[in-house]
Protein backbone atom coordinates (compact mmCIF):
# COMPACT_ATOMS: atom_id res chain seq x y z
CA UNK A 1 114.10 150.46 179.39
CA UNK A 2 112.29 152.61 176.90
CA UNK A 3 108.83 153.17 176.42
CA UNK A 4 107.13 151.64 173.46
CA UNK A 5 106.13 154.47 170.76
CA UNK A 6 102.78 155.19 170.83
CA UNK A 7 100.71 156.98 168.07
CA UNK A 8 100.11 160.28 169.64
CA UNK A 9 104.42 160.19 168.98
CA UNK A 10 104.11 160.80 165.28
CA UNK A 11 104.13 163.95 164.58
CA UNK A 12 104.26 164.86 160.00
CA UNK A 13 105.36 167.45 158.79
CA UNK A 14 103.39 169.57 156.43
CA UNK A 15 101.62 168.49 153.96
CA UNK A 16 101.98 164.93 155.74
CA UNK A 17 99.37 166.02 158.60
CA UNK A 18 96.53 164.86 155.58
CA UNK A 19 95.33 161.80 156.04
CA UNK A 20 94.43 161.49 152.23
CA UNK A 21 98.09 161.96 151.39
CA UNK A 22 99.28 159.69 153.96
CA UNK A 23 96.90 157.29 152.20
CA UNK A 24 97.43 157.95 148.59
CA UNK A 25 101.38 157.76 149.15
CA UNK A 26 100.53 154.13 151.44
CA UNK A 27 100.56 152.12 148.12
CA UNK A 28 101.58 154.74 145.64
CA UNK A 29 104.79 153.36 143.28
CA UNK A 30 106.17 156.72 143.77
CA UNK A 31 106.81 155.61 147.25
CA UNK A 32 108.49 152.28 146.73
CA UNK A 33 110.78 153.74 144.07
CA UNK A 34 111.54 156.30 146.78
CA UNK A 35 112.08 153.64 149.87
CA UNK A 36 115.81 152.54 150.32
CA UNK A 37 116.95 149.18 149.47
CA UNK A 38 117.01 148.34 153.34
CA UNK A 39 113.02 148.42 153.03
CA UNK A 40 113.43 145.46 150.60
CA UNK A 41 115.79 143.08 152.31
CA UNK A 42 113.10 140.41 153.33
CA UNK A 43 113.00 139.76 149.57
CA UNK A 44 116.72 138.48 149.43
CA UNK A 45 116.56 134.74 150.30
CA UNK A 46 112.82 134.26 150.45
CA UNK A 47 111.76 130.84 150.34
CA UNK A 48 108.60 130.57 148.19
CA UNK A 49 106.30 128.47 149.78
CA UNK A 50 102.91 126.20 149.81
CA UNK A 51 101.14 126.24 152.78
CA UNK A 52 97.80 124.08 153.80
CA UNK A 53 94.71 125.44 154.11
CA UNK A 54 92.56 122.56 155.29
CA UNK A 55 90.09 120.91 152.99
CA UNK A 56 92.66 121.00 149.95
CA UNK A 57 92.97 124.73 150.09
CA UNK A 58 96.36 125.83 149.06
CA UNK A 59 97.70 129.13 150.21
CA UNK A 60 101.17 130.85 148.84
CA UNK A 61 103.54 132.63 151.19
CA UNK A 62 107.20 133.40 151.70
CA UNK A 63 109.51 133.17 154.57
CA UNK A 64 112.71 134.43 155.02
CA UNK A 65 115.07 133.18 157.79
CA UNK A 66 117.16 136.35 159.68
CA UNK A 67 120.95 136.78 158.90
CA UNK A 68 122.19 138.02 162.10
CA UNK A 69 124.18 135.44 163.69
CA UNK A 70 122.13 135.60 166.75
CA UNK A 71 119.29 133.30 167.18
CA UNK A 72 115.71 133.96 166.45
CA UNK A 73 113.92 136.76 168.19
CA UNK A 74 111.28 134.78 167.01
CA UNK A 75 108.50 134.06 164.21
CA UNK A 76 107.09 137.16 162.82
CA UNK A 77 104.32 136.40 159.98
CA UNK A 78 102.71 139.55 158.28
CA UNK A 79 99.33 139.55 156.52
CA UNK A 80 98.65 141.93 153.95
CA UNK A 81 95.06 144.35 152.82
CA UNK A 82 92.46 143.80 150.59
CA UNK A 83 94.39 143.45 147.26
CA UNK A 84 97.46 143.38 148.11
CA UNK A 85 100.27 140.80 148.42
CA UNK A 86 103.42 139.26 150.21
CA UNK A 87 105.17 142.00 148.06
CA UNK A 88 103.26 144.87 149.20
CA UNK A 89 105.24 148.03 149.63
CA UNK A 90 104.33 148.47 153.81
CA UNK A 91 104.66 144.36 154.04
CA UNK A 92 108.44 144.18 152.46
CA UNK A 93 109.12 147.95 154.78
CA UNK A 94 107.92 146.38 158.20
CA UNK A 95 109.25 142.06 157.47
CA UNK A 96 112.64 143.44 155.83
CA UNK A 97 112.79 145.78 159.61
CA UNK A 98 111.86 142.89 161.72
CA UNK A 99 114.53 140.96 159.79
CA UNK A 100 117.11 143.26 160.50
CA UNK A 101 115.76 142.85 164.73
CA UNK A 102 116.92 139.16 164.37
CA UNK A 103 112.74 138.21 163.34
CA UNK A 104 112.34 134.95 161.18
CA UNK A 105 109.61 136.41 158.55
CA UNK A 106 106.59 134.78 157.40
CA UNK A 107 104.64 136.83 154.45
CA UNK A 108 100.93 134.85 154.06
CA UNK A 109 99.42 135.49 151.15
CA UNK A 110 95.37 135.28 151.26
CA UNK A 111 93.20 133.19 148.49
CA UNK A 112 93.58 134.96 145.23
CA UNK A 113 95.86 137.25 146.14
CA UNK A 114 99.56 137.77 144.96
CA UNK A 115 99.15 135.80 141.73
CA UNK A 116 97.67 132.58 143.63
CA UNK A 117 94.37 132.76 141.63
CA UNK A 118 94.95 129.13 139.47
CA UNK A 119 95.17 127.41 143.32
CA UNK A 120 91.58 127.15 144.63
CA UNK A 121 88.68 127.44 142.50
CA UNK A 122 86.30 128.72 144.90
CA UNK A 123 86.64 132.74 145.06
CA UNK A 124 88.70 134.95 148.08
CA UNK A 125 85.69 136.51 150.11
CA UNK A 126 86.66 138.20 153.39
CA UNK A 127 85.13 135.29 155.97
CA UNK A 128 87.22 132.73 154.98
CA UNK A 129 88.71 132.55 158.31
CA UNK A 130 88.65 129.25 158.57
CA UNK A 131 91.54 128.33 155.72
CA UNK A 132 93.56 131.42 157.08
CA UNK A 133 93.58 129.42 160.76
CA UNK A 134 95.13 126.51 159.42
CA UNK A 135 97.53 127.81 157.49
CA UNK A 136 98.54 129.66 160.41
CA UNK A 137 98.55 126.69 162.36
CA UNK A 138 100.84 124.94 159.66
CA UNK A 139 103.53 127.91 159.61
CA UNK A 140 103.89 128.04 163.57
CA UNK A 141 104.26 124.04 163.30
CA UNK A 142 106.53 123.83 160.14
CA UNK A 143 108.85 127.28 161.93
CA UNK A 144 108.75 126.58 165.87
CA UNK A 145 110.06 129.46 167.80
CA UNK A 146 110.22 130.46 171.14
CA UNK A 147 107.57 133.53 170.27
CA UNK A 148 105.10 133.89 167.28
CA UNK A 149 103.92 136.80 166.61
CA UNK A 150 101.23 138.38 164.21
CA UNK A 151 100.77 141.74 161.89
CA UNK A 152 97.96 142.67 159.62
CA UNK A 153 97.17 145.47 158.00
CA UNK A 154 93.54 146.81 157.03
CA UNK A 155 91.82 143.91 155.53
CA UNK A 156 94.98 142.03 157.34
CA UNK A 157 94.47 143.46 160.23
CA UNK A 158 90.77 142.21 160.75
CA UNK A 159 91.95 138.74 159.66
CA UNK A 160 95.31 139.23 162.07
CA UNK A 161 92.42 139.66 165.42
CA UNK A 162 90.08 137.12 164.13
CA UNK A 163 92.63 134.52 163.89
CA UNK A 164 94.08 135.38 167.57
CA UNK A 165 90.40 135.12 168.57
CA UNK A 166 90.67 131.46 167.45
CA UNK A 167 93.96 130.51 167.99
CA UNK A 168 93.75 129.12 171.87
CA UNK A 169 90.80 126.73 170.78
CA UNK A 170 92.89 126.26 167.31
CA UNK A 171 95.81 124.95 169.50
CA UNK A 172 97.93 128.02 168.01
CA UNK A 173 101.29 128.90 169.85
CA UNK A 174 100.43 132.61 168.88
CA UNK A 175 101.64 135.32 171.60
CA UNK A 176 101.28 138.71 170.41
CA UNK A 177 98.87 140.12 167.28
CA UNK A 178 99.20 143.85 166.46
CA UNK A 179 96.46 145.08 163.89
CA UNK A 180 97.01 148.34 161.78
CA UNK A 181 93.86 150.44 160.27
CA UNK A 182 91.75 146.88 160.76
CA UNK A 183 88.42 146.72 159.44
CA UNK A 184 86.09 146.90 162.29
CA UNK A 185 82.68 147.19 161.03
CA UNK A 186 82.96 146.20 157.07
CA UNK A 187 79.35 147.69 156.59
CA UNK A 188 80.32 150.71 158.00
CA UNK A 189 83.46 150.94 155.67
CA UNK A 190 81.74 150.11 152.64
CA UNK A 191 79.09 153.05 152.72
CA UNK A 192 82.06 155.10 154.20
CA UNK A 193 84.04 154.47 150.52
CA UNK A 194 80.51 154.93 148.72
CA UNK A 195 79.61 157.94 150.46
CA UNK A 196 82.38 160.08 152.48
CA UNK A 197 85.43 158.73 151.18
CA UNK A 198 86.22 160.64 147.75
CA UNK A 199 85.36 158.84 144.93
CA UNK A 200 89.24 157.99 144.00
CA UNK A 201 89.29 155.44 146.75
CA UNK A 202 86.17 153.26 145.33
CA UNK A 203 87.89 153.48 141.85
CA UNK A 204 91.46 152.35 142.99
CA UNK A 205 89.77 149.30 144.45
CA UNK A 206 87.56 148.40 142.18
CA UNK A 207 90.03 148.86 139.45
CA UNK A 208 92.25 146.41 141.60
CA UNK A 209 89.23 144.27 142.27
CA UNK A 210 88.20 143.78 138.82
CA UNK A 211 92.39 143.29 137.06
CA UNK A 212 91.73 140.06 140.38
CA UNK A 213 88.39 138.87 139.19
CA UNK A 214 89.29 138.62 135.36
CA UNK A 215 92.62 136.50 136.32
CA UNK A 216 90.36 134.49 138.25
CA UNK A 217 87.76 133.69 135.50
CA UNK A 218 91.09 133.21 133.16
CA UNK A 219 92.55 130.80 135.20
CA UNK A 220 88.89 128.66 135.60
CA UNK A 221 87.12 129.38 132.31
CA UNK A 222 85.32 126.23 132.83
CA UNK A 223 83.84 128.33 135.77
CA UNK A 224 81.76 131.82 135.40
CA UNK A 225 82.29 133.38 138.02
CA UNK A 226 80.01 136.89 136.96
CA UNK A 227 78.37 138.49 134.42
CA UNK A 228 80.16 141.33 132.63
CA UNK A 229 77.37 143.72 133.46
CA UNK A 230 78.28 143.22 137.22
CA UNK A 231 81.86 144.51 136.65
CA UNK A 232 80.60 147.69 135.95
CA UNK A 233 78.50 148.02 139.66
CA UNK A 234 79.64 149.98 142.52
CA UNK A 235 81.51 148.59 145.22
CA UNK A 236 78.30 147.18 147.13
CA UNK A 237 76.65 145.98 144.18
CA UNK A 238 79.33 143.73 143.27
CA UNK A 239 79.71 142.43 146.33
CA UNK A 240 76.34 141.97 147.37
CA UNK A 241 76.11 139.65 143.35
CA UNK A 242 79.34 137.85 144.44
CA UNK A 243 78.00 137.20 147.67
CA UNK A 244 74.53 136.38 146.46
CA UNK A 245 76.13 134.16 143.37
CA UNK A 246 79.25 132.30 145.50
CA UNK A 247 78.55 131.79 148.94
CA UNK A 248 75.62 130.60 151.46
CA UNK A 249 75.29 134.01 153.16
CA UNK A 250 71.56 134.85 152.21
CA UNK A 251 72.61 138.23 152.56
CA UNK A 252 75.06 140.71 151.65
CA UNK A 253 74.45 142.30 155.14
CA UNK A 254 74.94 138.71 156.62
CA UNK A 255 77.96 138.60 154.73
CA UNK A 256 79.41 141.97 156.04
CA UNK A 257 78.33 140.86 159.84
CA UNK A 258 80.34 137.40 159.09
CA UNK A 259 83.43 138.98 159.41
CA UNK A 260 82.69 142.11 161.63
CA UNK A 261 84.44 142.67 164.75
CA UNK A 262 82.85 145.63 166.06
CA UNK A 263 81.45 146.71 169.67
CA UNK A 264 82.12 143.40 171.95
CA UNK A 265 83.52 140.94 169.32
CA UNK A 266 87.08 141.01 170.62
CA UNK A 267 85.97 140.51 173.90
CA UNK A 268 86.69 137.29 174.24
CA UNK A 269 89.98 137.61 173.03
CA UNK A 270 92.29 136.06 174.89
CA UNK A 271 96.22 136.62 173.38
CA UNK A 272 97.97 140.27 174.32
CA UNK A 273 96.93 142.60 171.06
CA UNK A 274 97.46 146.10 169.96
CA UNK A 275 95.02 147.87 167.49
CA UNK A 276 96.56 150.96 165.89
CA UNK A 277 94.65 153.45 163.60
CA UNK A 278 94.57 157.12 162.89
CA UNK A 279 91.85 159.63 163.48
CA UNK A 280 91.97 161.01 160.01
CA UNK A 281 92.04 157.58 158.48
CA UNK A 282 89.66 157.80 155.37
CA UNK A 283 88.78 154.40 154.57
CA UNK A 284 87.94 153.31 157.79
CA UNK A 285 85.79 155.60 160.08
CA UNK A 286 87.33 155.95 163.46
CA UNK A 287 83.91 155.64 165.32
CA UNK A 288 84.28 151.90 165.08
CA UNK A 289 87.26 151.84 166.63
CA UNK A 290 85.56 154.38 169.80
CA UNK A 291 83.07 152.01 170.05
CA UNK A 292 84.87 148.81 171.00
CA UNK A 293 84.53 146.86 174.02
CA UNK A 294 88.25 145.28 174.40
CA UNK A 295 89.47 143.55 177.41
CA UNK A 296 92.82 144.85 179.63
CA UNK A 297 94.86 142.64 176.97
CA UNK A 298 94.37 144.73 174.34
CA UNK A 299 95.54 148.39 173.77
CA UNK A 300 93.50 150.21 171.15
CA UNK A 301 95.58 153.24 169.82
CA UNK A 302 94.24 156.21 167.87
CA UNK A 303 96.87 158.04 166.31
CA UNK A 304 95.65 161.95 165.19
CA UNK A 305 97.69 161.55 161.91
CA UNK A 306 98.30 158.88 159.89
CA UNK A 307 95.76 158.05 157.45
CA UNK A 308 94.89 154.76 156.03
CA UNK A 309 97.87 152.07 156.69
CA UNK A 310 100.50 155.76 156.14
CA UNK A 311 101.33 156.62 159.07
CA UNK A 312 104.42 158.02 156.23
CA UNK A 313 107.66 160.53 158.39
CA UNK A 314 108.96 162.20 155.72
CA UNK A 315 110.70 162.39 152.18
CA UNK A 316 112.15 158.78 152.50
CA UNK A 317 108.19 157.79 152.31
CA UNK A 318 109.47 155.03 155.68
CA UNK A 319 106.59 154.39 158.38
CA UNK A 320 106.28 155.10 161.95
CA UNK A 321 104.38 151.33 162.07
CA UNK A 322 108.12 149.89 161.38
CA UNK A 323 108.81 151.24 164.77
CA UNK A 324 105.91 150.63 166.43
CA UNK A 325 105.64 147.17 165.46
CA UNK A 326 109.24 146.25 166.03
CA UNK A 327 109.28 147.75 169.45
CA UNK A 328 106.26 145.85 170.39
CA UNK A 329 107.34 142.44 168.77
CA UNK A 330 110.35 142.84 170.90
CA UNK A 331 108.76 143.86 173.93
CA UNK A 332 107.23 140.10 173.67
CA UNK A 333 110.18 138.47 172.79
CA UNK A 334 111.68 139.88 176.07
CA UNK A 335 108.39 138.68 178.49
CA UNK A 336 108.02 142.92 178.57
CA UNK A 337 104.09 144.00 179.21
CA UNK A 338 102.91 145.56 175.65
CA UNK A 339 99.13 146.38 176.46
CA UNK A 340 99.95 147.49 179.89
CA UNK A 341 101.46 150.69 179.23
CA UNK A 342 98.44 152.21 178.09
CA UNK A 343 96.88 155.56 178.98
CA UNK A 344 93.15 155.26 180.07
CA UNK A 345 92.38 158.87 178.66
CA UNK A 346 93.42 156.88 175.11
CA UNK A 347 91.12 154.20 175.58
CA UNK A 348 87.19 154.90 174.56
CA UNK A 349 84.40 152.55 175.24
CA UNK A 350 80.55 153.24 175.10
């Protein structure tokens, strides 16, 4: 039996060791046209679907049923980062891998994301745990299988723990959630993009942020959803407006702390999870991660390379996380300990 990959295993070559070129090539489109077609076999036979959100939400995803002859490893469903979508270039390279492992694959896209912005009038903010529960809840019922397991990245990743925190009480058949580059401590991330990160970072999300916003107000124009003058803010200031204008939070640190889970908020969690970041992630400052109070169930591991959801090997631009994820999914298909197999010297609490 072989031991899982773990992230002190990936080792980049120069220039690849830079965690702001592992990030920039993440989501670059130089990096899907360079990808083999392998990386986008999930695609081929996806089943467009509508899934239920609870109190009339309406949430889009895809699944895609495996091809192998063999039956079902199991029920792999993938949530993708802030902007992003089912068709994200590290979501189609990690479900079209599990595919090929004999995975069922679920690809969940959140509120306003993925061209699901006429569904729900209300607006995508980052605590609406609540609707991504149920529809996780619905996908496990509607796709039974003997394990379900759970991926998120960044954004994704936060949402991936927060639902595993809830699915026992939620009645959730969930076994296994692996998050990669998670936010921890979103108030901590968002000065870190205002004030460490280089300034390209706060302009390649905003500039996604703002192309989501304006296909929102298209698709209500009934509704107005901003002013024009708070496009033009910074990161925080259009977030704290949003949050001011659209929800109940009174603050937009109230907001931030809604959907934090930093120092002992995983504590309580329950279901076998693995948290995987990089030291010279950019985006999201690994402090967070040191500071976490996690219980034996879940392995926190801090690659030194890897940037911001890169994690990249070489010129075919494929990820180490394909690996990683696939060898832990199958670990718990197999009844195989995942968390156990960690090293106490990688594990850092106050």
């Amino acid at each position: 039996m072989s031991a899982l990959p773990r992230g002190k295993d990936f080792r980049p070559p120069w220039p690849l060791t830079s965690g702001h070129l592992q990030t920039m090539l993440s989501s670059s489109g130089i990096r899907r046209w360079l990808l083999p077609r392998s990386a986008r076999e999930v695609v081929e036979g996806a089943e467009p679907v509508m899934v239920d959100g609870g109190d009339d939400v309406r949430l889009t995803g895809a699944y895609t049923a495996q091809r192998t002859g063999r039956a079902s490893r199991g029920l792999a469903v993938l949530f993708h980062g802030w902007e992003g979508s089912v068709d994200s270039t590290y979501v189609l390279q990690t479900g079209s891998r599990l595919l090929r492992e004999g995975w069922d694959v679920f690809r969940l896209n959140f509120r306003d994301h993925g061209a699901s912005h006429h569904l729900n009038e209300a607006l995508f903010h980052s605590c609406r745990i609540d609707e991504v529960v149920h529809a996780l809840g619905e996908i496990a019922r509607r796709w039974p299988r003997p394990v379900t397991a759970l991926a998120g990245f960044s954004l994704g990743g936060n949402f991936a723990l927060r639902a595993a925190l809830r699915a026992p009480a939620a009645g959730i058949p969930l076994d296994y959630a692996l998050a990669v580059c998670p936010i921890i401590d979103p108030s901590e991330g968002l000065f870190s993009l205002e004030e460490s990160a280089p300034w390209f970072y706060q302009a390649y999300f905003m500039r996604k942020w703002r192309h989501s916003l304006l296909a929102k107000q298209k698709a209500f124009p009934q509704r107005q959803y901003f002013e024009l003058a708070e496009l033009k803010q910074n990161l925080r200031g259009l977030t704290e407006a949003l949050v001011l204008r659209h929800t109940d939070f009174g603050s937009l640190q109230a907001y931030l702390d809604g959907y934090s889970v930093a120092r002992d908020a995983l504590a309580g969690l329950a279901i076998p999870a693995t948290i995987l970041t990089a030291r010279d992630d950019p985006v999201i400052p690994v402090g967070a991660f040191e500071q976490l109070q996690l219980p034996p169930n879940v392995e926190l591991d801090i690659a030194d390379h890897g940037g911001h959801c890169g994690f990249i090997r070489g010129r075919d631009m494929t990820s180490f996380t394909d690996d990683y994820i696939a060898a832990r999914f199958e670990a718990v298909a197999d009844r195989r300990p995942v968390t156990s197999r960690i090293a106490t010297t990688d594990r850092r609490t106050p």
